[in-house]
Protein backbone atom coordinates (compact mmCIF):
# COMPACT_ATOMS: atom_id res chain seq x y z
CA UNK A 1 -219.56 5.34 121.71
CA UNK A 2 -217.04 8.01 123.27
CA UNK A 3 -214.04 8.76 121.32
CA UNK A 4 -211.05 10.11 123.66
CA UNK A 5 -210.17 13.45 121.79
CA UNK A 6 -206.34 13.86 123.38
CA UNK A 7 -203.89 13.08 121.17
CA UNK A 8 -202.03 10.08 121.45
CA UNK A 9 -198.54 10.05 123.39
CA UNK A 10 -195.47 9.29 121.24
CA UNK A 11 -191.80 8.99 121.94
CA UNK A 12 -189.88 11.81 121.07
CA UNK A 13 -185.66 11.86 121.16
CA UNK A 14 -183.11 14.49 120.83
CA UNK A 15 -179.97 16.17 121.83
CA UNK A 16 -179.39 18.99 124.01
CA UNK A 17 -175.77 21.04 124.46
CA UNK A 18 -175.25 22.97 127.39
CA UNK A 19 -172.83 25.38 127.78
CA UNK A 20 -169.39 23.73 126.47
CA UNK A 21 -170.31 19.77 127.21
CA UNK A 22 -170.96 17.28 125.10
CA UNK A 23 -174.63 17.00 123.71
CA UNK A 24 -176.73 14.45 125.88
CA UNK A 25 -179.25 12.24 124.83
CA UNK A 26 -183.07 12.74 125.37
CA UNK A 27 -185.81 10.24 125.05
CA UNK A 28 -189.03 12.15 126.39
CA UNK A 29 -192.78 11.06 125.77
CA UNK A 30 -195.00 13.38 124.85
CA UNK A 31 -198.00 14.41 122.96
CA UNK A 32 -196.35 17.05 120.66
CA UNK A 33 -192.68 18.49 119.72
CA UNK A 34 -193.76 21.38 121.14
CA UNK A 35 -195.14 20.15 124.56
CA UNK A 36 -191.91 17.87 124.18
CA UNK A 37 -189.64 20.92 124.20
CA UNK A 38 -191.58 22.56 126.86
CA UNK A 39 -190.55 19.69 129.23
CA UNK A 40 -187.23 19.49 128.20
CA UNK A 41 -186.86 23.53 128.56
CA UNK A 42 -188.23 22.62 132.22
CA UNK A 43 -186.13 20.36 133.55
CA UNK A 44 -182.64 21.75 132.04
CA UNK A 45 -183.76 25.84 131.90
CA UNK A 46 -183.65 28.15 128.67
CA UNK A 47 -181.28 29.16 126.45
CA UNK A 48 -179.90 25.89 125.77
CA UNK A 49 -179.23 24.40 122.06
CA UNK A 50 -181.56 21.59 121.38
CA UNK A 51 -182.78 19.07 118.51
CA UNK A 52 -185.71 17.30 119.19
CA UNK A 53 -187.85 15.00 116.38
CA UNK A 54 -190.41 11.72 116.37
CA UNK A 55 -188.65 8.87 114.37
CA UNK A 56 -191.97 8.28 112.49
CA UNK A 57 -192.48 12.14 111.84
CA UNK A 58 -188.76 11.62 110.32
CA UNK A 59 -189.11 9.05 108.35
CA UNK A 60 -192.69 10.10 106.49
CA UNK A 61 -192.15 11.82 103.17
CA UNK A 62 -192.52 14.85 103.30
């Protein structure tokens, strides 16, 4: 039996604010907030203000 050891993908959303405009929207799949933030920081560039979370992650007590 062969178990697949990569972490299962997951929808992440957010909000990112560039410059002076209004926040936009981000739905982004990914296997992590962090690789989900990488890919984000890739296609819009650094030094941007961002919020990124999983609705599950969320929503579980904490």
């Amino acid at each position: 039996m062969s178990v697949d050891p990569s972490p299962p993908v997951r929808e992440y959303i957010g909000l990112i604010w560039i410059e002076d405009k209004p926040g936009i929207r981000l739905r982004i799949l990914a296997t992590s907030s962090d690789e989900a933030r990488s890919r984000v920081t890739e296609e819009h560039g650094e030094g941007h203000v961002m919020s990124i979370w999983n609705e599950e992650d969320a929503s579980s007590p904490r």
